[in-house]
PDB file of N, CA and C in Angstrom:
ATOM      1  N   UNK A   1     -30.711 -46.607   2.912  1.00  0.00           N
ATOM      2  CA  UNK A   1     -30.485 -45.336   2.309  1.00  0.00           C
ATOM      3  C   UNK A   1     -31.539 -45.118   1.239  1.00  0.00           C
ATOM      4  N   UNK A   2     -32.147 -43.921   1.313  1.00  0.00           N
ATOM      5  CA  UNK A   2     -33.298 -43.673   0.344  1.00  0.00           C
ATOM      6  C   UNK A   2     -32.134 -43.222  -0.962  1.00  0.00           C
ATOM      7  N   UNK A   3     -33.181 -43.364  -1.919  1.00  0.00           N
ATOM      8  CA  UNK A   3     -33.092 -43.062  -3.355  1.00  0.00           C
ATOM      9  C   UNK A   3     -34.127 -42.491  -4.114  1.00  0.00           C
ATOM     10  N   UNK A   4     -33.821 -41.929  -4.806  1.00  0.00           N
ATOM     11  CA  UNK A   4     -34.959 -41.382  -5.400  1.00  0.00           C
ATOM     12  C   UNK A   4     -34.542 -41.763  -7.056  1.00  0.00           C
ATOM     13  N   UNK A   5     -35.666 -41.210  -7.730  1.00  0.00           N
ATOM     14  CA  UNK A   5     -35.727 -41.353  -9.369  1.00  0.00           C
ATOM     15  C   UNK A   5     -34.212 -40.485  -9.656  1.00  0.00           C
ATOM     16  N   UNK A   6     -34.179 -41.237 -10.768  1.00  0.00           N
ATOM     17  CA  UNK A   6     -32.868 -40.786 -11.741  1.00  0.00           C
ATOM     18  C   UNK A   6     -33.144 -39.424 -11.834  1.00  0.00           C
ATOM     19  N   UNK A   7     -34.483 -38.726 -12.645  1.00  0.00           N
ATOM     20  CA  UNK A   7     -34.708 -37.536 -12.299  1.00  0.00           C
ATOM     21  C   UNK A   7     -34.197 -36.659 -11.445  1.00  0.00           C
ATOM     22  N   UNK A   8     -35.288 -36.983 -10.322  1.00  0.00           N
ATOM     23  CA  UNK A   8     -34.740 -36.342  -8.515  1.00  0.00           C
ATOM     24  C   UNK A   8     -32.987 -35.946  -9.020  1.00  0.00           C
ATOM     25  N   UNK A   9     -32.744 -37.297  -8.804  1.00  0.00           N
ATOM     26  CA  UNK A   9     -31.290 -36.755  -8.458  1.00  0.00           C
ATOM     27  C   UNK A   9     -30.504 -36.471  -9.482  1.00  0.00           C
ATOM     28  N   UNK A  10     -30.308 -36.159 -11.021  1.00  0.00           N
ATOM     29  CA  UNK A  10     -30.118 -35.440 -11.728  1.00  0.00           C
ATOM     30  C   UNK A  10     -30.417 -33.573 -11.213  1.00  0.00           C
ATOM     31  N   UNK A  11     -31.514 -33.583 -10.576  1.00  0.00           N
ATOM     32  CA  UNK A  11     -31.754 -32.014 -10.636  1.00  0.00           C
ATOM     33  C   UNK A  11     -31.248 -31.826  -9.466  1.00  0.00           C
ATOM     34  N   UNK A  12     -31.348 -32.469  -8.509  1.00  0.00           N
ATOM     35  CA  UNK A  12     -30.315 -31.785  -7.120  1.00  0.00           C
ATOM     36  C   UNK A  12     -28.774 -32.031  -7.978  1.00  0.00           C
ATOM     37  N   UNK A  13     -28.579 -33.183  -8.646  1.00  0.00           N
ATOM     38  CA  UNK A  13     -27.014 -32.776  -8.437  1.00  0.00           C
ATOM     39  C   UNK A  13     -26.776 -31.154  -9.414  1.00  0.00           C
ATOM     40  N   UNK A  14     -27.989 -31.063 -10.059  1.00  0.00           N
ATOM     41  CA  UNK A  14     -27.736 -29.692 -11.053  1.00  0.00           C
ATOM     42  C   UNK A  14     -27.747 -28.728 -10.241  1.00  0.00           C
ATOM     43  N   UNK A  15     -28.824 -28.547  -8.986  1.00  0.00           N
ATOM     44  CA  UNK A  15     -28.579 -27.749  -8.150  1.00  0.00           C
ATOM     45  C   UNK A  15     -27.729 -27.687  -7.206  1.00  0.00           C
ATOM     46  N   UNK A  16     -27.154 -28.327  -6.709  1.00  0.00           N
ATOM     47  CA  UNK A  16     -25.643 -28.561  -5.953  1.00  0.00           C
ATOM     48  C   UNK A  16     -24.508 -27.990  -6.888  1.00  0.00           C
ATOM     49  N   UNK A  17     -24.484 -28.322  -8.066  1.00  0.00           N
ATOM     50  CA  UNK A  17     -23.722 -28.018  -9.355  1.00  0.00           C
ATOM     51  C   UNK A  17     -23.676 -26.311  -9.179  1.00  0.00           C
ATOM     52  N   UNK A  18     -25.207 -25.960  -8.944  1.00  0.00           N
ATOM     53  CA  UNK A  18     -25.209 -24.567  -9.102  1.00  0.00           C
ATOM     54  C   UNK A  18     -25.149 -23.630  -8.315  1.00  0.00           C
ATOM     55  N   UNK A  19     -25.261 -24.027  -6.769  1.00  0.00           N
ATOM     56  CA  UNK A  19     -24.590 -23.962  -6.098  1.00  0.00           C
ATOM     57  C   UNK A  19     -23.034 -23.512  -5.685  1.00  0.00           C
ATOM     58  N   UNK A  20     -22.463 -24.606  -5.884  1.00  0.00           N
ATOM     59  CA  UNK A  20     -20.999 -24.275  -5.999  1.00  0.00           C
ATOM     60  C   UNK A  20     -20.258 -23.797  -6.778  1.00  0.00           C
ATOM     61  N   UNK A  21     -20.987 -23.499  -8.294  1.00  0.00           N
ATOM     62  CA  UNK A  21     -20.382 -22.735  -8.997  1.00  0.00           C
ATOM     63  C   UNK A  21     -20.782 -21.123  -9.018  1.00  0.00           C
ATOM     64  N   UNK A  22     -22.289 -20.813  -8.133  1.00  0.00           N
ATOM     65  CA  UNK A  22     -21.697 -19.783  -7.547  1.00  0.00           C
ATOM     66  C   UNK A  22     -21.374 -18.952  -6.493  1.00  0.00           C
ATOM     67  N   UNK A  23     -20.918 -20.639  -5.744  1.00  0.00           N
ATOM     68  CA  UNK A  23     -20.234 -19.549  -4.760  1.00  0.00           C
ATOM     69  C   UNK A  23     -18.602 -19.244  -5.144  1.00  0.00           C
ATOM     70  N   UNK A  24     -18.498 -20.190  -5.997  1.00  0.00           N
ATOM     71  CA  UNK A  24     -16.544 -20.266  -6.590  1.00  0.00           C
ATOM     72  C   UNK A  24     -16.177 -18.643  -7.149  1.00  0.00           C
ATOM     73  N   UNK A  25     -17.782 -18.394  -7.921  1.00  0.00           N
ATOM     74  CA  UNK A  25     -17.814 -17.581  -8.549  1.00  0.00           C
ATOM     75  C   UNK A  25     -17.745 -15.708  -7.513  1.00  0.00           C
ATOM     76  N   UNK A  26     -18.531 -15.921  -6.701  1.00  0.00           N
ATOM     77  CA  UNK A  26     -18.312 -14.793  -5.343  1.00  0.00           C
ATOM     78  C   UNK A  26     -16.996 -14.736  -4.659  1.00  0.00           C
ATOM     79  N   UNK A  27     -16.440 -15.608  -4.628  1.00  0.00           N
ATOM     80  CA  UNK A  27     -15.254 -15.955  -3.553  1.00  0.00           C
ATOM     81  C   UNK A  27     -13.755 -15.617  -4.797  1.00  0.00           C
ATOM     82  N   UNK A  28     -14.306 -16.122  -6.029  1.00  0.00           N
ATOM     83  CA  UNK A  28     -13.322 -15.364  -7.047  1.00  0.00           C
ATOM     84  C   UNK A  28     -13.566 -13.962  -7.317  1.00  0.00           C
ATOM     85  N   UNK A  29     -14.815 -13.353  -7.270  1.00  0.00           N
ATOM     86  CA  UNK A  29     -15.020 -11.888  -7.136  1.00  0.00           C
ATOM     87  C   UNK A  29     -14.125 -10.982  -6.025  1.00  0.00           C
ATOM     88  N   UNK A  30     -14.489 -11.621  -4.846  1.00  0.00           N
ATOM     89  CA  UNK A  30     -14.048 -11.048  -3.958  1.00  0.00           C
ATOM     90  C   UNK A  30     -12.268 -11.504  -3.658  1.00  0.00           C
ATOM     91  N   UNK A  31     -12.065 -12.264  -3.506  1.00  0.00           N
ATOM     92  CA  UNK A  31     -10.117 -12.058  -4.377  1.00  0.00           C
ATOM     93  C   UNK A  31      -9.552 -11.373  -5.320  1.00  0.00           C
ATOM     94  N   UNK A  32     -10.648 -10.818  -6.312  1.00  0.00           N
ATOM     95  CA  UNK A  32     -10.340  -9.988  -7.390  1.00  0.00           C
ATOM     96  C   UNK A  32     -10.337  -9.051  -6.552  1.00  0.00           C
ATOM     97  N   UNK A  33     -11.461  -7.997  -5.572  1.00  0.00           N
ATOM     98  CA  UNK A  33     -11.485  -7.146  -4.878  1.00  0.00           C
ATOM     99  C   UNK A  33     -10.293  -6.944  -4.252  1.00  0.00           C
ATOM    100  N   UNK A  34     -10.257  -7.807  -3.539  1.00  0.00           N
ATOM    101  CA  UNK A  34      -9.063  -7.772  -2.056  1.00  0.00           C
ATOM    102  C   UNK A  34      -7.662  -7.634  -3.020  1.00  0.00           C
ATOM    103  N   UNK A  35      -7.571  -8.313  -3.938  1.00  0.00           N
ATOM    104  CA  UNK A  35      -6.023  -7.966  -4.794  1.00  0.00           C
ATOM    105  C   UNK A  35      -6.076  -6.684  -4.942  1.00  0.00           C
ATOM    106  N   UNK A  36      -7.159  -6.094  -5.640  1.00  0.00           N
ATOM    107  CA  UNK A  36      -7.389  -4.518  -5.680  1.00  0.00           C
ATOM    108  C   UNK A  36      -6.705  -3.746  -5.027  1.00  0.00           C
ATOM    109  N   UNK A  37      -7.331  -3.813  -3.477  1.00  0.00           N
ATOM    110  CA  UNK A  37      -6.994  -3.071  -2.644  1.00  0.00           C
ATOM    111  C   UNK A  37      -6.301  -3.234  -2.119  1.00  0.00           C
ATOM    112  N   UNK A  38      -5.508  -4.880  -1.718  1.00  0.00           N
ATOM    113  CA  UNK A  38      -3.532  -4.830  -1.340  1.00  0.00           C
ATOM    114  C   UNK A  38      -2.839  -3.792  -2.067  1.00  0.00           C
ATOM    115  N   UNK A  39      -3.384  -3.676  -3.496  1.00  0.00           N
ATOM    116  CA  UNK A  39      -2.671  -2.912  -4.816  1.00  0.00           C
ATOM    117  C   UNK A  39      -2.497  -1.542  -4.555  1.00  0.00           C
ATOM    118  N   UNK A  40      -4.084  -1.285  -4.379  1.00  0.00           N
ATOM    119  CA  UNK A  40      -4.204  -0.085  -4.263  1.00  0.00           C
ATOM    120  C   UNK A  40      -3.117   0.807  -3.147  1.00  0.00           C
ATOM    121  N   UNK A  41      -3.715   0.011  -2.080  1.00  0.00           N
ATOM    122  CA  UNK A  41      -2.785   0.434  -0.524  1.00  0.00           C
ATOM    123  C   UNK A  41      -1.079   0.713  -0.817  1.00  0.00           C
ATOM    124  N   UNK A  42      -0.607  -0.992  -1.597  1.00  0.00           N
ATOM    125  CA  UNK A  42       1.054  -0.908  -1.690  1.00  0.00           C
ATOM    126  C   UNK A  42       1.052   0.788  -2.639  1.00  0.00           C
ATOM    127  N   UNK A  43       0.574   1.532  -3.566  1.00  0.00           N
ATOM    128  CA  UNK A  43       0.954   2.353  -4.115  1.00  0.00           C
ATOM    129  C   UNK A  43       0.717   3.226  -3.249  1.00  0.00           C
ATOM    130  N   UNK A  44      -0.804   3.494  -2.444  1.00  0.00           N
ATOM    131  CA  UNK A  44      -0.683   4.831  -1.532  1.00  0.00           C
ATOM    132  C   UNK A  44       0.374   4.616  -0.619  1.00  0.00           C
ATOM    133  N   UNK A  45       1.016   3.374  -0.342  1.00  0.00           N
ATOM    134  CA  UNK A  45       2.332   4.016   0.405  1.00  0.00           C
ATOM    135  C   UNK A  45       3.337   3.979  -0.226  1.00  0.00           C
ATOM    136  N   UNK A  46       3.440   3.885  -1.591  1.00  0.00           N
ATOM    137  CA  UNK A  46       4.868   3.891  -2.230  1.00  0.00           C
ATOM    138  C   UNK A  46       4.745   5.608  -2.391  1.00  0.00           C
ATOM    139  N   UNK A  47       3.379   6.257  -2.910  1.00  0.00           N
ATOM    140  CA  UNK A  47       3.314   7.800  -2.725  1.00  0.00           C
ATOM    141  C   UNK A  47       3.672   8.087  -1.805  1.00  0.00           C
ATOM    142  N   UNK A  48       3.281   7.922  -0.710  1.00  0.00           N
ATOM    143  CA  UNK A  48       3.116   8.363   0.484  1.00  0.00           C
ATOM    144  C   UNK A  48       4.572   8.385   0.844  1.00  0.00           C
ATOM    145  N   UNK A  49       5.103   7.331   0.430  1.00  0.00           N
ATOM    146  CA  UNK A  49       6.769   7.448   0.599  1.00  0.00           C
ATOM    147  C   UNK A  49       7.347   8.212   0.112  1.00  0.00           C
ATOM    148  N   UNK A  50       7.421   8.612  -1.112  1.00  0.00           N
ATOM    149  CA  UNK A  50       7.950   9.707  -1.777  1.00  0.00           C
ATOM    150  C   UNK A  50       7.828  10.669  -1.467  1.00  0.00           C
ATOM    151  N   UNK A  51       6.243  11.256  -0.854  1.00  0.00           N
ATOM    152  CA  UNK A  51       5.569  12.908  -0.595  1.00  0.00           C
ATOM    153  C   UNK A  51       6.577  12.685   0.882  1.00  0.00           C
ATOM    154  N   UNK A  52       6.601  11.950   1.308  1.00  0.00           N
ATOM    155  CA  UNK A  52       7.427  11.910   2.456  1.00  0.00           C
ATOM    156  C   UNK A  52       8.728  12.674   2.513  1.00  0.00           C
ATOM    157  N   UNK A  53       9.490  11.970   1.360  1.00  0.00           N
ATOM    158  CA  UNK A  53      10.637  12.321   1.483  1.00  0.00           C
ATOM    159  C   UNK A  53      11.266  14.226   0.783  1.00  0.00           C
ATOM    160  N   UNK A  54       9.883  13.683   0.126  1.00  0.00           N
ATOM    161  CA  UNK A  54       9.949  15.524  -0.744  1.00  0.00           C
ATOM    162  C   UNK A  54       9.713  16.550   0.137  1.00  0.00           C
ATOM    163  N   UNK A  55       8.588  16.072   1.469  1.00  0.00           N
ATOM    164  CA  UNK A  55       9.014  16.833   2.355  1.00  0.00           C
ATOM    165  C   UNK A  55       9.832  16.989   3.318  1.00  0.00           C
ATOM    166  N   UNK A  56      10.519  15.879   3.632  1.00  0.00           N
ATOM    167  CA  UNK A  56      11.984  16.360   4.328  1.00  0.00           C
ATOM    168  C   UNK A  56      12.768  16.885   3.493  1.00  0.00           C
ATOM    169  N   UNK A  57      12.906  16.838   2.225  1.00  0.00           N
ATOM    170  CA  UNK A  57      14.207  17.391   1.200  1.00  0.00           C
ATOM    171  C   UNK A  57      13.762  18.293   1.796  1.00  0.00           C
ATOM    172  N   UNK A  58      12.576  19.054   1.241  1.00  0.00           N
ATOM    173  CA  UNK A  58      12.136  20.447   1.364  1.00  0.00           C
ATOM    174  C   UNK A  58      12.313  20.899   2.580  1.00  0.00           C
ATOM    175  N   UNK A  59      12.024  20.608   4.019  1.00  0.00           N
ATOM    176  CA  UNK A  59      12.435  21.178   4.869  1.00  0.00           C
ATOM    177  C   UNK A  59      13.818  21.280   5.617  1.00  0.00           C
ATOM    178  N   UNK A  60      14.432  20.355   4.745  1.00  0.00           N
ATOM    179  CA  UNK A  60      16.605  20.365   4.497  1.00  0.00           C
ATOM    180  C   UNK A  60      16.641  21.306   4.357  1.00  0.00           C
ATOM    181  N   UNK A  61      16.576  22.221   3.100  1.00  0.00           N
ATOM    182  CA  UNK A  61      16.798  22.599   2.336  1.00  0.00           C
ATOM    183  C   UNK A  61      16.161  24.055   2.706  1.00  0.00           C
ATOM    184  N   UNK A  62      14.667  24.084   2.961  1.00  0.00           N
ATOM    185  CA  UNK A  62      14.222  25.485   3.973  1.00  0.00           C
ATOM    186  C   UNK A  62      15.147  25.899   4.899  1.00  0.00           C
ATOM    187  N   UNK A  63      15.574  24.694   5.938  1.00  0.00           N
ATOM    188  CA  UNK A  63      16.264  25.146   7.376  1.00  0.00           C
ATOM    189  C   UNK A  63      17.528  25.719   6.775  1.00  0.00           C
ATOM    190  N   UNK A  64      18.413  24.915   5.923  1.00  0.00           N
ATOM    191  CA  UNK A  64      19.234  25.275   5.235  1.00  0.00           C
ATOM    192  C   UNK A  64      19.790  27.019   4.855  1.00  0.00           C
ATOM    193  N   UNK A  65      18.783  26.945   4.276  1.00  0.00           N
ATOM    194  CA  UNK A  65      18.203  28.328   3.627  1.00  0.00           C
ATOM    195  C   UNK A  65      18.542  29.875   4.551  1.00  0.00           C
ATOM    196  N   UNK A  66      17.162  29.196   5.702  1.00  0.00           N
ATOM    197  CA  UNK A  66      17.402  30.052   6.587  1.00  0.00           C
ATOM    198  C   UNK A  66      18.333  30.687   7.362  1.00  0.00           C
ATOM    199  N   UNK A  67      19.558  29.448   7.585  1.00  0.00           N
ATOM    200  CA  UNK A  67      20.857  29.548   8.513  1.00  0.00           C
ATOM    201  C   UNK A  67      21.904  30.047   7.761  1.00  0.00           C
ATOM    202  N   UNK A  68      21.916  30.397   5.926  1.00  0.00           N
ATOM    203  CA  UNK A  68      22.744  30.877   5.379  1.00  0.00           C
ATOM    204  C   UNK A  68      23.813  29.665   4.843  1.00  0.00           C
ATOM    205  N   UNK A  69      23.131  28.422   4.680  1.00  0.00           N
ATOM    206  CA  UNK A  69      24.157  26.965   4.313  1.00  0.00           C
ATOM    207  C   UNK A  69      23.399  27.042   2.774  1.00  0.00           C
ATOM    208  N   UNK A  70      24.572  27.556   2.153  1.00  0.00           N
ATOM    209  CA  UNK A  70      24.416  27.162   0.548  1.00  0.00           C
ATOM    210  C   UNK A  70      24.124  25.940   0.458  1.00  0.00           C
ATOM    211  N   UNK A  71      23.165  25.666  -1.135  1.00  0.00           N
ATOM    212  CA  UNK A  71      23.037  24.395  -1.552  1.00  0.00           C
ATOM    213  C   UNK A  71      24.273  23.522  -1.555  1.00  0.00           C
ATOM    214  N   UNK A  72      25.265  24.003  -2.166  1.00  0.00           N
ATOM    215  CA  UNK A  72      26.363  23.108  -2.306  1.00  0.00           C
ATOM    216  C   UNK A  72      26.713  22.971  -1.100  1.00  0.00           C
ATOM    217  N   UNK A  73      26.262  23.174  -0.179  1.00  0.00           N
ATOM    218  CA  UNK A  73      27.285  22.583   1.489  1.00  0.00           C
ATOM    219  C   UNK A  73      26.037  21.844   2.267  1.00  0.00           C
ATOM    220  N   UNK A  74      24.214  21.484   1.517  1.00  0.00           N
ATOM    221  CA  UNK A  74      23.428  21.359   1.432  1.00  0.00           C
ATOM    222  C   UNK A  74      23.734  19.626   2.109  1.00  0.00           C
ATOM    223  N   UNK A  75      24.617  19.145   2.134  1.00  0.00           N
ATOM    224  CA  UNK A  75      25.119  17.823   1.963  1.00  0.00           C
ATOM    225  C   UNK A  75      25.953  17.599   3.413  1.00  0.00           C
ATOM    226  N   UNK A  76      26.353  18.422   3.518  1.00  0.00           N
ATOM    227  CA  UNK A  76      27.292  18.744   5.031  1.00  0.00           C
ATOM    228  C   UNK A  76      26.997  19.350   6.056  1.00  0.00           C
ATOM    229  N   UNK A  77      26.925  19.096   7.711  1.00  0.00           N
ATOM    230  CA  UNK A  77      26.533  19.853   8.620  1.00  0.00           C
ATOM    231  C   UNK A  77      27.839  21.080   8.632  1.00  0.00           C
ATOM    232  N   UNK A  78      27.645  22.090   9.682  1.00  0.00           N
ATOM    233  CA  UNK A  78      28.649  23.451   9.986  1.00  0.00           C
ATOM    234  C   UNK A  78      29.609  22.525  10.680  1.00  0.00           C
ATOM    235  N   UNK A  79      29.077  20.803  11.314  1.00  0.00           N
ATOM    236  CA  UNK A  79      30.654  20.886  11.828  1.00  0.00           C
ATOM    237  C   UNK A  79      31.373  19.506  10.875  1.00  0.00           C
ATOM    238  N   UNK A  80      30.981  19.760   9.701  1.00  0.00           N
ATOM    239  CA  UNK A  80      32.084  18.712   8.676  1.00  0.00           C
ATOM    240  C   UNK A  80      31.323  16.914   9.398  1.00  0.00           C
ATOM    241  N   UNK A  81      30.539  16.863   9.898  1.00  0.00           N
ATOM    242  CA  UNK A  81      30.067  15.502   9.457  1.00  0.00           C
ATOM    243  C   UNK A  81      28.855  15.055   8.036  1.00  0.00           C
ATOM    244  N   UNK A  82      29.719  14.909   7.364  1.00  0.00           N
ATOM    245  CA  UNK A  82      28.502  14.688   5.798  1.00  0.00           C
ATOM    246  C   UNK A  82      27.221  14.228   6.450  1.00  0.00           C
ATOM    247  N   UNK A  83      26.473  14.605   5.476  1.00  0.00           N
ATOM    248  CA  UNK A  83      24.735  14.342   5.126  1.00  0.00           C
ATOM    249  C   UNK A  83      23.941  13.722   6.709  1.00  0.00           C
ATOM    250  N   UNK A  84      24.186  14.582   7.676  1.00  0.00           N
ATOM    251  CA  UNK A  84      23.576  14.596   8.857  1.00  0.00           C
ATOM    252  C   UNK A  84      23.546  15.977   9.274  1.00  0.00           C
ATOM    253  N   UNK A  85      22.271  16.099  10.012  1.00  0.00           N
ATOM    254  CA  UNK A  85      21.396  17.459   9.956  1.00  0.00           C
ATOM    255  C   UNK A  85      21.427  17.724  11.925  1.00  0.00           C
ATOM    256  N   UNK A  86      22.026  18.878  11.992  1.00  0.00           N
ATOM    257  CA  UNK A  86      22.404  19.125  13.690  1.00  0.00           C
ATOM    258  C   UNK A  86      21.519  19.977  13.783  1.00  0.00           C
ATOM    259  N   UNK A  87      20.601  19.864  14.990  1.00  0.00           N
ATOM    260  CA  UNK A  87      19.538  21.470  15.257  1.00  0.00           C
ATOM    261  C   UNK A  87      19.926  21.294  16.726  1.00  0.00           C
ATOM    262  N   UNK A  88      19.625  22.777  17.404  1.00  0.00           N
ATOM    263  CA  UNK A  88      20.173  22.783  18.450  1.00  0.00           C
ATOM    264  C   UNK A  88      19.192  23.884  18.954  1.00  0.00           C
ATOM    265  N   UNK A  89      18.669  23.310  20.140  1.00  0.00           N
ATOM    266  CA  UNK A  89      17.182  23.652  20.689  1.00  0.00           C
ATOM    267  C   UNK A  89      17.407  24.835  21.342  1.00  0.00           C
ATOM    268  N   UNK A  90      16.981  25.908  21.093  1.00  0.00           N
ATOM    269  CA  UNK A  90      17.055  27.144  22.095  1.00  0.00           C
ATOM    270  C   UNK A  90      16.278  27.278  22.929  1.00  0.00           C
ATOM    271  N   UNK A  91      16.023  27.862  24.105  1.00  0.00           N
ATOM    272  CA  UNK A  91      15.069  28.090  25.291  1.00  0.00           C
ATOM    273  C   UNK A  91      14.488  29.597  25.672  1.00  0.00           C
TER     274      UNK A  91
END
């Protein structure tokens, strides 16, 4: 097995040293990134969940509207089964 001067291998192990500290250093960058954007994503669908549901309220509550079902009965179909929504397809 070769060897070299104390030197030599002082400066490779500095460069090996430097090396791996930065790739620790890229690979911790980019986990910082990627947490980011799990982050980011979980909130555009926690919005996305909500705008969701604001638009079904809203179109409850339109159809509602239209058929002459007060808010307060807003909760009940015309045939007395609570908080389920009956449409009935015309041709």
């Amino acid at each position: 097995m070769a060897t070299g001067t104390p030197d030599s291998q002082a400066r490779f192990g500095q460069s090996v040293k430097g090396l791996l500290t930065e790739k620790v250093n890229t690979c911790g960058t980019d986990v910082i990134a990627l947490t980011k954007q799990v982050l980011k994503g979980s909130r555009s669908s926690e919005v996305f969940t909500q705008e969701k549901g604001k638009h079904v309220h809203r179109f409850v509550t339109e159809t509602n509207h239209a058929h002459g079902v007060s808010s307060a009965r807003s909760g009940s179909s015309k045939h007395g089964t609570p908080g389920r929504c009956h449409f009935t397809l015309r041709r």
